[in-house]
C-alpha atoms as a PDB file:
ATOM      1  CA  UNK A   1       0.000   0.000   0.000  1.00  0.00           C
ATOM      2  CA  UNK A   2       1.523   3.082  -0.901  1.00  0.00           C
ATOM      3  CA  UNK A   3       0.746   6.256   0.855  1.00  0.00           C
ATOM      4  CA  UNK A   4       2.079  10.145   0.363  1.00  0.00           C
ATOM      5  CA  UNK A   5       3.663  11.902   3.084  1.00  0.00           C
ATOM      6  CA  UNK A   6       5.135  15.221   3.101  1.00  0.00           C
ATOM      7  CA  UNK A   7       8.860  15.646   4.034  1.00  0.00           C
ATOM      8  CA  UNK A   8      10.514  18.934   3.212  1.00  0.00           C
ATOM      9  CA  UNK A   9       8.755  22.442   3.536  1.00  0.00           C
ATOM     10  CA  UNK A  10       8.620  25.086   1.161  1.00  0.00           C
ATOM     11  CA  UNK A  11      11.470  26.828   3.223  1.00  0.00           C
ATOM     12  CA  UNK A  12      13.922  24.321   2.771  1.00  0.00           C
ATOM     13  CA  UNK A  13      12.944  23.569  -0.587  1.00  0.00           C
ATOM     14  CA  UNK A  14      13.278  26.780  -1.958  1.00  0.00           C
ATOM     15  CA  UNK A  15      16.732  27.855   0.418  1.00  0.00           C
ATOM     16  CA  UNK A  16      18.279  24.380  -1.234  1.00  0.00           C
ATOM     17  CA  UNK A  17      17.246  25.497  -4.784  1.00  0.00           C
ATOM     18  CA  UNK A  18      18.410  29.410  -4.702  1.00  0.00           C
ATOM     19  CA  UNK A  19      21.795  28.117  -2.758  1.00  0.00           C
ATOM     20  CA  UNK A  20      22.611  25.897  -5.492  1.00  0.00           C
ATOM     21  CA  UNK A  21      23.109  28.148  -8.423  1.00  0.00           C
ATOM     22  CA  UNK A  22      24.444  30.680  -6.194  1.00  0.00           C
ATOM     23  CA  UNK A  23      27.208  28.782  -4.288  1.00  0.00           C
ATOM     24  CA  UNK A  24      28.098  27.232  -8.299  1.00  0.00           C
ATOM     25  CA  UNK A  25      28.823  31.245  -9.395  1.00  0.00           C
ATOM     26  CA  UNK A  26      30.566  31.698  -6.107  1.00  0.00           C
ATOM     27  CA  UNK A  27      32.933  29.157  -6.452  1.00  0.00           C
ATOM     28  CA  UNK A  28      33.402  29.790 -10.248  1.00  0.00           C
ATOM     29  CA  UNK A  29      34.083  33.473  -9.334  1.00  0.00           C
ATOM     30  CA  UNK A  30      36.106  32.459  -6.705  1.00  0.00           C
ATOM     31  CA  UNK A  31      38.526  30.284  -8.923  1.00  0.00           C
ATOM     32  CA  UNK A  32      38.871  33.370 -11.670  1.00  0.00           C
ATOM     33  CA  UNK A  33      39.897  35.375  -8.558  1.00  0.00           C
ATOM     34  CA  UNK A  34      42.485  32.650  -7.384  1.00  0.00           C
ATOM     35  CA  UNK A  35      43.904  32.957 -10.744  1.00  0.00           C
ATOM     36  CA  UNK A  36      45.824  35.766 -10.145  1.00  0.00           C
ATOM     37  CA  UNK A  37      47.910  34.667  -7.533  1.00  0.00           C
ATOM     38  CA  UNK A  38      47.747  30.810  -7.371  1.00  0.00           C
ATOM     39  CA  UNK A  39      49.915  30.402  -4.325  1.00  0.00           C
ATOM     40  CA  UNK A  40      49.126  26.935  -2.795  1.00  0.00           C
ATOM     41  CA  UNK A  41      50.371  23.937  -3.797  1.00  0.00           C
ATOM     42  CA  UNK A  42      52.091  20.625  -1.772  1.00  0.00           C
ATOM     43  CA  UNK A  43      55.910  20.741  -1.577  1.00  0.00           C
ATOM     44  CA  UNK A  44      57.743  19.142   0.437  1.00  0.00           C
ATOM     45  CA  UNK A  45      61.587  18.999   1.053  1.00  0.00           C
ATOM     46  CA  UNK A  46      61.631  21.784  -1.834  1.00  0.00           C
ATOM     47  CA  UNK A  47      59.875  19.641  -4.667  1.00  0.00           C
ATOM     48  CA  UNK A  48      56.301  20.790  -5.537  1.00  0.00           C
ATOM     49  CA  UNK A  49      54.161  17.598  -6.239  1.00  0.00           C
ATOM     50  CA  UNK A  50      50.968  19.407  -7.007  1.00  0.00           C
ATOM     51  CA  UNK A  51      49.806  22.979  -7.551  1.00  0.00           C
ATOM     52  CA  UNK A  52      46.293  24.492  -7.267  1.00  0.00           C
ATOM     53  CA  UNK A  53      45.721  24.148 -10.207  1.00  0.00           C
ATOM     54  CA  UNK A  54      47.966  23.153 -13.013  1.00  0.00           C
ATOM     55  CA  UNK A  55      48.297  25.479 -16.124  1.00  0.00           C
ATOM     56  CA  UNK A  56      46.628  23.012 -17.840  1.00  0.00           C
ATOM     57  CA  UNK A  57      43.710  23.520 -15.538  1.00  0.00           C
ATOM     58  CA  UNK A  58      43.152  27.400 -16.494  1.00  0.00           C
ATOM     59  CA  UNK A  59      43.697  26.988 -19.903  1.00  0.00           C
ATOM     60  CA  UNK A  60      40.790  24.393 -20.224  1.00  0.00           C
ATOM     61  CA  UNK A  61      38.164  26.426 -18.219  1.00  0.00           C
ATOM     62  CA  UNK A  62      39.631  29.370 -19.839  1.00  0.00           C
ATOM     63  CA  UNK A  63      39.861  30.746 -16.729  1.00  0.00           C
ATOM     64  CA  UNK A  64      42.814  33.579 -16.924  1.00  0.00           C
ATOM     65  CA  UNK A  65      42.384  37.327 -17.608  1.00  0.00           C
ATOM     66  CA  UNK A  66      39.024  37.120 -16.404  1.00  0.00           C
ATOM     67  CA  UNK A  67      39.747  39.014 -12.847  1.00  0.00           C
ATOM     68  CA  UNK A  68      37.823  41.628 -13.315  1.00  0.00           C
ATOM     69  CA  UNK A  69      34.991  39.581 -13.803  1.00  0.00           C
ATOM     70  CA  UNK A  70      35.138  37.227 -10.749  1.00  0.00           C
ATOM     71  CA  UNK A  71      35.530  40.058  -8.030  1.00  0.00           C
ATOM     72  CA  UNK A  72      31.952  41.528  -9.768  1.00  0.00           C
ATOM     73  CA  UNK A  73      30.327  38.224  -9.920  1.00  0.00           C
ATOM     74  CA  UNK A  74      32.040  37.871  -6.439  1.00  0.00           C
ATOM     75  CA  UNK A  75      31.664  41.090  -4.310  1.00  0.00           C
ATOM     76  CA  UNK A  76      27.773  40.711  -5.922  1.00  0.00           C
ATOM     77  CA  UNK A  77      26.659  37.083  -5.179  1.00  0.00           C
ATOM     78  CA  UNK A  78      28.324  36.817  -1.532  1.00  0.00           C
ATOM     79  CA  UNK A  79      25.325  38.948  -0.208  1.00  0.00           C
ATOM     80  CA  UNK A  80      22.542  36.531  -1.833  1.00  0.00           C
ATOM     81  CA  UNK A  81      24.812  33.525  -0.438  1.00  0.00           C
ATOM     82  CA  UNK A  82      24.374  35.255   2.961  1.00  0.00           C
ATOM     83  CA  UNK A  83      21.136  36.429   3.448  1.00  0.00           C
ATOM     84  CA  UNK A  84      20.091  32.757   2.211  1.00  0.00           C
ATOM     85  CA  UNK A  85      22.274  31.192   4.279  1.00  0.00           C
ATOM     86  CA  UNK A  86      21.229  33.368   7.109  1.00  0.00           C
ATOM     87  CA  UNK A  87      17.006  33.058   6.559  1.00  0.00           C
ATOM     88  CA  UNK A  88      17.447  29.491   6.259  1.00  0.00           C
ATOM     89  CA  UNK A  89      19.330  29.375  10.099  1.00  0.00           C
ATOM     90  CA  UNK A  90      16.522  31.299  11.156  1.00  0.00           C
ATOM     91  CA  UNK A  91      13.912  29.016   9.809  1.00  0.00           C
ATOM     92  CA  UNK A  92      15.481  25.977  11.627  1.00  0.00           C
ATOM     93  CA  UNK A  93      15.462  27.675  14.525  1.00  0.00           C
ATOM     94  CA  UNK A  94      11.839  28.514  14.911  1.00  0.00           C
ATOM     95  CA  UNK A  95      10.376  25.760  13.064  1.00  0.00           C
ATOM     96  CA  UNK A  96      12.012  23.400  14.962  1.00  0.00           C
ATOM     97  CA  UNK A  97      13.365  21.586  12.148  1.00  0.00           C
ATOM     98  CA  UNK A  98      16.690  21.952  13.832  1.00  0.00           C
ATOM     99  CA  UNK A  99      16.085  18.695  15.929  1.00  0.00           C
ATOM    100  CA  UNK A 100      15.824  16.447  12.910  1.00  0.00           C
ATOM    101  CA  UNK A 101      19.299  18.320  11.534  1.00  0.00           C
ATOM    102  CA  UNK A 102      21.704  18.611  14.424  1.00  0.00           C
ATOM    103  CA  UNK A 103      23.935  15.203  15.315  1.00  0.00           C
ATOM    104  CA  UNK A 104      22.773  13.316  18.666  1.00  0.00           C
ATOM    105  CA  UNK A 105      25.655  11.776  20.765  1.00  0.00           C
ATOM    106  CA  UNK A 106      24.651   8.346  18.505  1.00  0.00           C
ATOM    107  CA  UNK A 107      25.210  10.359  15.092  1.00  0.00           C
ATOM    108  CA  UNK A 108      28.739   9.654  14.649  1.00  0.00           C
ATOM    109  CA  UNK A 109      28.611   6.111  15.381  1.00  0.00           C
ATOM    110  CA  UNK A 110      25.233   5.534  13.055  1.00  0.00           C
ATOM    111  CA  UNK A 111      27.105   7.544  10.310  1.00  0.00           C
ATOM    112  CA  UNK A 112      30.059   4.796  10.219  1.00  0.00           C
ATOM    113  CA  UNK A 113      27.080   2.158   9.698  1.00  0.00           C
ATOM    114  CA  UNK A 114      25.480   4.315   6.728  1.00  0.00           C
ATOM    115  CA  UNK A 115      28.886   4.646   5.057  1.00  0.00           C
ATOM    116  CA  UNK A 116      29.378   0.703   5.340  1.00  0.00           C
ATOM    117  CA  UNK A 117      25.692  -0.018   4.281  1.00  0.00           C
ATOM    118  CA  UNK A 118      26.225   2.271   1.199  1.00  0.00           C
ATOM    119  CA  UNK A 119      29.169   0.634   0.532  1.00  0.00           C
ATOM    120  CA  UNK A 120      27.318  -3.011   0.530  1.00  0.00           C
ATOM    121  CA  UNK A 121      29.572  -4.011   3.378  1.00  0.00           C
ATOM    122  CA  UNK A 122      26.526  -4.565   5.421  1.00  0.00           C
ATOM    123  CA  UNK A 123      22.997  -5.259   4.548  1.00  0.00           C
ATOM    124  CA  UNK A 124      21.023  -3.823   7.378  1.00  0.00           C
ATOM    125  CA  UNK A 125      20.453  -0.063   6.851  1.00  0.00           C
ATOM    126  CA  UNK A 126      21.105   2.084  10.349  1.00  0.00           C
ATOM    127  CA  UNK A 127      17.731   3.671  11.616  1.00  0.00           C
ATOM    128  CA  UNK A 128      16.737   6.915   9.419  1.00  0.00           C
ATOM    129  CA  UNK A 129      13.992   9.853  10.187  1.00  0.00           C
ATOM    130  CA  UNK A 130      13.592  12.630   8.006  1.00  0.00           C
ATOM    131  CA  UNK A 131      18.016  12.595   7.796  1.00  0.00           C
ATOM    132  CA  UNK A 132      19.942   9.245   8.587  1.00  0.00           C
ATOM    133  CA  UNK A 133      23.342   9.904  10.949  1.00  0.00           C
ATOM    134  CA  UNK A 134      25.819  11.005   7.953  1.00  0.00           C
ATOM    135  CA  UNK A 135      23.155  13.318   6.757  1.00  0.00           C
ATOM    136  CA  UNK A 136      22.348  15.711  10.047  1.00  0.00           C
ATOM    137  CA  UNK A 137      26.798  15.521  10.225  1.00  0.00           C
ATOM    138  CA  UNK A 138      27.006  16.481   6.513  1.00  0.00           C
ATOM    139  CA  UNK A 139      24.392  19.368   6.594  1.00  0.00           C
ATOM    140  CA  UNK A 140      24.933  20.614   9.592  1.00  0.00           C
ATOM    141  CA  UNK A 141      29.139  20.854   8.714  1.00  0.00           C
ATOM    142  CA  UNK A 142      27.600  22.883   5.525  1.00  0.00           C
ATOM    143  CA  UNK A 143      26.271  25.102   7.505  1.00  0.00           C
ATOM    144  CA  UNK A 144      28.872  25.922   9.803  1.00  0.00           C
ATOM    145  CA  UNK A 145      31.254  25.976   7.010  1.00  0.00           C
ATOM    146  CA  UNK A 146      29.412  28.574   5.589  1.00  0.00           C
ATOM    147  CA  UNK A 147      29.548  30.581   8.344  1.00  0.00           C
ATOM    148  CA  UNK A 148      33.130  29.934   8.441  1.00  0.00           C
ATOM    149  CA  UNK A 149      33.530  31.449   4.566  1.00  0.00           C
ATOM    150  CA  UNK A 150      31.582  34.433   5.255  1.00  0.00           C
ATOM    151  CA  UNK A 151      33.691  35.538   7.568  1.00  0.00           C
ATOM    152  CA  UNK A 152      36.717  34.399   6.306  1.00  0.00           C
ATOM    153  CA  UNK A 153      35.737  36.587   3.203  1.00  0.00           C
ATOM    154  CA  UNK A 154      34.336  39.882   4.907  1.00  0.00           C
ATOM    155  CA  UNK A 155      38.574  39.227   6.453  1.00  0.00           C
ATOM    156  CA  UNK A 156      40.091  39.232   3.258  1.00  0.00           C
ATOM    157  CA  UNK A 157      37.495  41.715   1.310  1.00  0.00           C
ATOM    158  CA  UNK A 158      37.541  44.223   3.859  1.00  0.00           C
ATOM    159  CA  UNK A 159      40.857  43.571   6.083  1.00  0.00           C
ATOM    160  CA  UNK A 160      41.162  47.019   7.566  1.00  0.00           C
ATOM    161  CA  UNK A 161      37.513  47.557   8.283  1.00  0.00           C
ATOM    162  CA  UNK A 162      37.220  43.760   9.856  1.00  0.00           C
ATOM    163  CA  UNK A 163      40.837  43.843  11.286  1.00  0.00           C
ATOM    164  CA  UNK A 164      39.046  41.802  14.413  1.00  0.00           C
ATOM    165  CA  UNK A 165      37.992  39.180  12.252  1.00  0.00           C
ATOM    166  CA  UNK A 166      41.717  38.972  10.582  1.00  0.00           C
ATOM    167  CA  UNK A 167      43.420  38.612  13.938  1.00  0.00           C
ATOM    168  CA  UNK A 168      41.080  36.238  14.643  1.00  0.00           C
ATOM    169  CA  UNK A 169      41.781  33.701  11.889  1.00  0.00           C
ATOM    170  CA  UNK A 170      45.230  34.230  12.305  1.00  0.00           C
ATOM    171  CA  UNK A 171      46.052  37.435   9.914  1.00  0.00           C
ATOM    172  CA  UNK A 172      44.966  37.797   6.312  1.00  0.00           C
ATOM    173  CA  UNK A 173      46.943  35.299   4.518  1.00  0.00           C
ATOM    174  CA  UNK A 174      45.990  32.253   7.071  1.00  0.00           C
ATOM    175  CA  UNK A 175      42.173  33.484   6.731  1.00  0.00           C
ATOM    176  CA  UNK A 176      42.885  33.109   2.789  1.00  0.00           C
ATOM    177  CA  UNK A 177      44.468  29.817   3.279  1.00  0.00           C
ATOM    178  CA  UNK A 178      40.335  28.652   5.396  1.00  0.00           C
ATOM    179  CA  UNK A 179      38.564  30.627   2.474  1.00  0.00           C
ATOM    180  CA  UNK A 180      40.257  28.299  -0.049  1.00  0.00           C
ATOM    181  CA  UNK A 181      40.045  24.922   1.979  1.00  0.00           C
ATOM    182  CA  UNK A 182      36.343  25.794   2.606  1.00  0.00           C
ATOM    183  CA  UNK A 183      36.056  26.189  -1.021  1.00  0.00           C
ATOM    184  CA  UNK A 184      37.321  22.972  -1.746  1.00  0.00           C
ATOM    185  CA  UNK A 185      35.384  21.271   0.800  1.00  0.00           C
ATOM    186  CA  UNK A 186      31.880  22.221  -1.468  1.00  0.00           C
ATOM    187  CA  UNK A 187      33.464  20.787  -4.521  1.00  0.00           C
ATOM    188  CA  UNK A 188      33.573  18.054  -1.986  1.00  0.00           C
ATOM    189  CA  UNK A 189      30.530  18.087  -0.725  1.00  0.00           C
ATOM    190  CA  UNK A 190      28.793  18.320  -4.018  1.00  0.00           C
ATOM    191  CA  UNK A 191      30.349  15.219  -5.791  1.00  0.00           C
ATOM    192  CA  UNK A 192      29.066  13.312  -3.005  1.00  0.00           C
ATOM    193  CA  UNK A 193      25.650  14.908  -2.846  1.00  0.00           C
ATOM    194  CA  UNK A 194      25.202  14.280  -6.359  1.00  0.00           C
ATOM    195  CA  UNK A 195      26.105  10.671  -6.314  1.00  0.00           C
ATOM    196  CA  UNK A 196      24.147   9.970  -2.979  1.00  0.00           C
ATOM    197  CA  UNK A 197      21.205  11.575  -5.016  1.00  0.00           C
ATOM    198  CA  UNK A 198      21.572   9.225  -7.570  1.00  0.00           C
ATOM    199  CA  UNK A 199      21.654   6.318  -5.369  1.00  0.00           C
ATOM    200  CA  UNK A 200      18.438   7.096  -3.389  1.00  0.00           C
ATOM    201  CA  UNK A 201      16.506   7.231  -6.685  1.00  0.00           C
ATOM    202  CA  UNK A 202      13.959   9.156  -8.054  1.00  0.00           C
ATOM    203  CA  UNK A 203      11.256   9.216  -4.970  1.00  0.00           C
ATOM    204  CA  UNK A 204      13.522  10.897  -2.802  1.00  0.00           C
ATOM    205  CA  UNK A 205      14.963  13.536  -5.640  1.00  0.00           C
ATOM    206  CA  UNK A 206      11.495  14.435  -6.110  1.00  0.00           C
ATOM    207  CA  UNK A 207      10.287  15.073  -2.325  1.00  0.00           C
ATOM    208  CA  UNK A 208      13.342  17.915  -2.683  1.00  0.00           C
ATOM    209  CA  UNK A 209      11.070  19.223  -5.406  1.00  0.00           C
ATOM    210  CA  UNK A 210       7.730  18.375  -4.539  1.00  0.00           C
ATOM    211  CA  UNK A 211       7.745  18.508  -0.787  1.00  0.00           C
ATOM    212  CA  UNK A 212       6.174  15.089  -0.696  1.00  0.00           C
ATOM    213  CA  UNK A 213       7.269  11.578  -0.765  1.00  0.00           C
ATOM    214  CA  UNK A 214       5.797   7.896  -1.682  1.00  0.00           C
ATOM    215  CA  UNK A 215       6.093   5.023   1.151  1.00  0.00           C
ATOM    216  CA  UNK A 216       5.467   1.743   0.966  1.00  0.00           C
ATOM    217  CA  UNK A 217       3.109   0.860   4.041  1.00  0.00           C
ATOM    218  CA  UNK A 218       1.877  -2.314   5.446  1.00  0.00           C
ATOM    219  CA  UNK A 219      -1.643  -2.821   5.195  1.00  0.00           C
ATOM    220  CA  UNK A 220      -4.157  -2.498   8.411  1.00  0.00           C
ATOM    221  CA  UNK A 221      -5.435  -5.859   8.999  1.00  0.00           C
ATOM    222  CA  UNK A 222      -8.524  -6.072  11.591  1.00  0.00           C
ATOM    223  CA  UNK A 223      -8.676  -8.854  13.277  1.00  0.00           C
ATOM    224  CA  UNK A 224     -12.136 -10.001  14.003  1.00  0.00           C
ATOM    225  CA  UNK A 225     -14.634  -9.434  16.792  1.00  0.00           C
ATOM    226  CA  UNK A 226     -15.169 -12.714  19.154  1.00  0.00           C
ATOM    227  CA  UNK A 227     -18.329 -12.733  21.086  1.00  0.00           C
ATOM    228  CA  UNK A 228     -18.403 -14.894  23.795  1.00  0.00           C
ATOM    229  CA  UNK A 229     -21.178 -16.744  24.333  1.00  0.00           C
ATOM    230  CA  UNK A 230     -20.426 -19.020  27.324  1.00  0.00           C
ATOM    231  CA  UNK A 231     -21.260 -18.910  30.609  1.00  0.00           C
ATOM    232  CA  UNK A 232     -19.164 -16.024  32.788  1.00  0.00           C
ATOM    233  CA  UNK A 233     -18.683 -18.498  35.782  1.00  0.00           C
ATOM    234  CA  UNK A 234     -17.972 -14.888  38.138  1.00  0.00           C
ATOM    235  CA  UNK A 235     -21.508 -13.817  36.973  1.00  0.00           C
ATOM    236  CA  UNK A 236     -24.231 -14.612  39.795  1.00  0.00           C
ATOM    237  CA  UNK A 237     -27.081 -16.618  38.613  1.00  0.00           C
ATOM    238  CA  UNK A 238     -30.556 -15.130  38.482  1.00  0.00           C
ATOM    239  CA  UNK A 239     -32.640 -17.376  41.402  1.00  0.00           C
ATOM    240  CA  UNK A 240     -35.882 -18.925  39.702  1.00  0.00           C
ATOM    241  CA  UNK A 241     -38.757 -17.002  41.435  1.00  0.00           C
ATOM    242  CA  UNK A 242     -36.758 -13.970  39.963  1.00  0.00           C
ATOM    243  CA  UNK A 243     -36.715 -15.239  36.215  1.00  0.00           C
ATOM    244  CA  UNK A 244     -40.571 -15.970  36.352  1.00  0.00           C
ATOM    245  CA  UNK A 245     -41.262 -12.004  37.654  1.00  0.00           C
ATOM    246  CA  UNK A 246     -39.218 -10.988  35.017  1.00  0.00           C
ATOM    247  CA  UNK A 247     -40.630 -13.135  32.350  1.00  0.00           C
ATOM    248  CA  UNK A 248     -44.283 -12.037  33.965  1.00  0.00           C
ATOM    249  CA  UNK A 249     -43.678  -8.124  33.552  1.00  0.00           C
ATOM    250  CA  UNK A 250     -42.367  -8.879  30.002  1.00  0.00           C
ATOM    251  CA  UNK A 251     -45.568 -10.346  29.112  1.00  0.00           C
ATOM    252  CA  UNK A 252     -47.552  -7.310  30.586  1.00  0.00           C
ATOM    253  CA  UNK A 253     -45.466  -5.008  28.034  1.00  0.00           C
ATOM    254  CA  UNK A 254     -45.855  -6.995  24.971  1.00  0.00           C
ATOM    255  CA  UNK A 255     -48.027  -4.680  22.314  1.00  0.00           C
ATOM    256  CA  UNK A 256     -51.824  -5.982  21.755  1.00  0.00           C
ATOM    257  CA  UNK A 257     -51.073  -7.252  18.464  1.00  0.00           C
ATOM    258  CA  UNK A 258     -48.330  -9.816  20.200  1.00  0.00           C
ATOM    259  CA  UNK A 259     -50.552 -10.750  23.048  1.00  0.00           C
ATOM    260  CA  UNK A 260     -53.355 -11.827  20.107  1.00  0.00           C
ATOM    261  CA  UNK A 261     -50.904 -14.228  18.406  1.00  0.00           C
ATOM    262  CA  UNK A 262     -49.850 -15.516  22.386  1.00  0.00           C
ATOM    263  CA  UNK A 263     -53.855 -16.791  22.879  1.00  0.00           C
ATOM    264  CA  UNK A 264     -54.708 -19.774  21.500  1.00  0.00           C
ATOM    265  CA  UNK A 265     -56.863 -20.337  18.151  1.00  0.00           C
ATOM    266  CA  UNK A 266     -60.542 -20.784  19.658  1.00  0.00           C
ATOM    267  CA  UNK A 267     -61.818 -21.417  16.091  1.00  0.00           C
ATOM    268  CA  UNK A 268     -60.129 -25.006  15.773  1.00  0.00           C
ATOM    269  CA  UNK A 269     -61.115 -26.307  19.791  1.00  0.00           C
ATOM    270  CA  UNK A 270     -63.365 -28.735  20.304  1.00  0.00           C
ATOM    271  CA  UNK A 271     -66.697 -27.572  22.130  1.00  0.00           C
END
């Protein structure tokens, strides 16, 4: 028996939606801006084994001399990103829906499970609500590591104006160094999403659009009504003398038309 239920509200549905295209141009805008001064890369004991990103990289996004255009698309976007970002929070808060999205103490050890059950190590899925363990620990780490690039920006974009939030992360550069890890960790984040989506199938793609989702329900089965007819042996039997009163003021109650068919047929006596 299949049955619809609603899962995701209008609120989350549409924060999801708008944050999707927007954090895409961010971190496209953001990668035009690293171009100019593509710093980081893994050395060790002086030989570089890999730079973010190779030349090759650029050239096949087409990515350089376009400066300009990544601190507009930038500098724009980042307030949309926020205020999204920053309704959404709110909406948690007061809706409540922040129970079903922050980790319990269990979270951590459920998550393990889900990894190994989406792997196919184990067969017996880990005990899901509206988010399963890994879920609440992935979207609520999205969250705070949006937080974390806000500020981490409003450091580098204004570091004289927010010279609090510079000495906080360490001075400009380090905050640079979180702005850039945090931007990594969506490209992350979003290659898993995607395949995660995939592997859930189409029901649970389309409650993300729809609000609603199909489940498969058992049936109700009713069992049936016994009556008993024997004997209560606690029940106290009605004396004799009793039934025959009872029977008598019956009698006396019966409608005319009953007490005719109770007399006996004088047409077919014998005289």
């Amino acid at each position: 028996m299949k049955e619809i239920r609603e899962k995701h509200s209008l609120a989350m549905r549409w924060t999801h939606w708008v944050n999707f295209p927007i954090l895409t141009i961010m971190i496209w805008s953001g990668l035009l801006i690293y171009w100019a001064n593509d710093e980081y890369r893994i050395t060790l004991f002086g030989h570089t084994f890999f730079r973010f990103f190779p030349e090759w990289f650029y050239k096949w996004l087409k990515v350089p001399s376009h400066l300009a255009e990544g601190l507009s698309f930038h500098f724009f976007f980042m307030w949309f990103f926020t205020l999204n970002g920053f309704f959404y929070i709110l909406y948690t808060i007061f809706s409540g829906d922040w129970k079903e999205l922050v980790p319990q103490k269990k979270s951590f050890k459920e998550a393990l499970l889900v990894v190994l059950h989406d792997l196919h190590i184990i067969k017996i899925a880990p005990p899901q609500n509206k988010y399963n363990a890994a879920q609440r620990i992935a979207y609520t780490s999205i969250i705070i590591m949006g937080l974390g690039s806000v500020l981490t920006g409003l450091a580098i974009y204004k570091p004289v104006q927010f010279n609090g939030l510079v000495w906080f992360f360490g001075g400009y550069h380090f905050a640079r160094i979180i702005h850039f890890v945090l931007t990594l960790g969506y490209v992350f984040f979003f290659i898993i999403h995607i395949v995660q989506v995939i592997l859930a199938g189409w029901n649970n793609f389309r409650s993300v659009v729809s609000g609603f989702e199909i489940v498969q329900t058992e049936p109700m089965v009713t069992e049936p009504i016994l009556l008993n007819t024997e004997p209560n042996p606690s029940e106290t039997p009605i004396e004799p003398e009793r039934q025959n009163f009872l029977l008598d003021t019956m009698q006396e109650f019966k409608n005319p038309s009953e007490k005719e068919l109770d007399k006996p047929d004088q047409s077919n006596s014998l005289h």
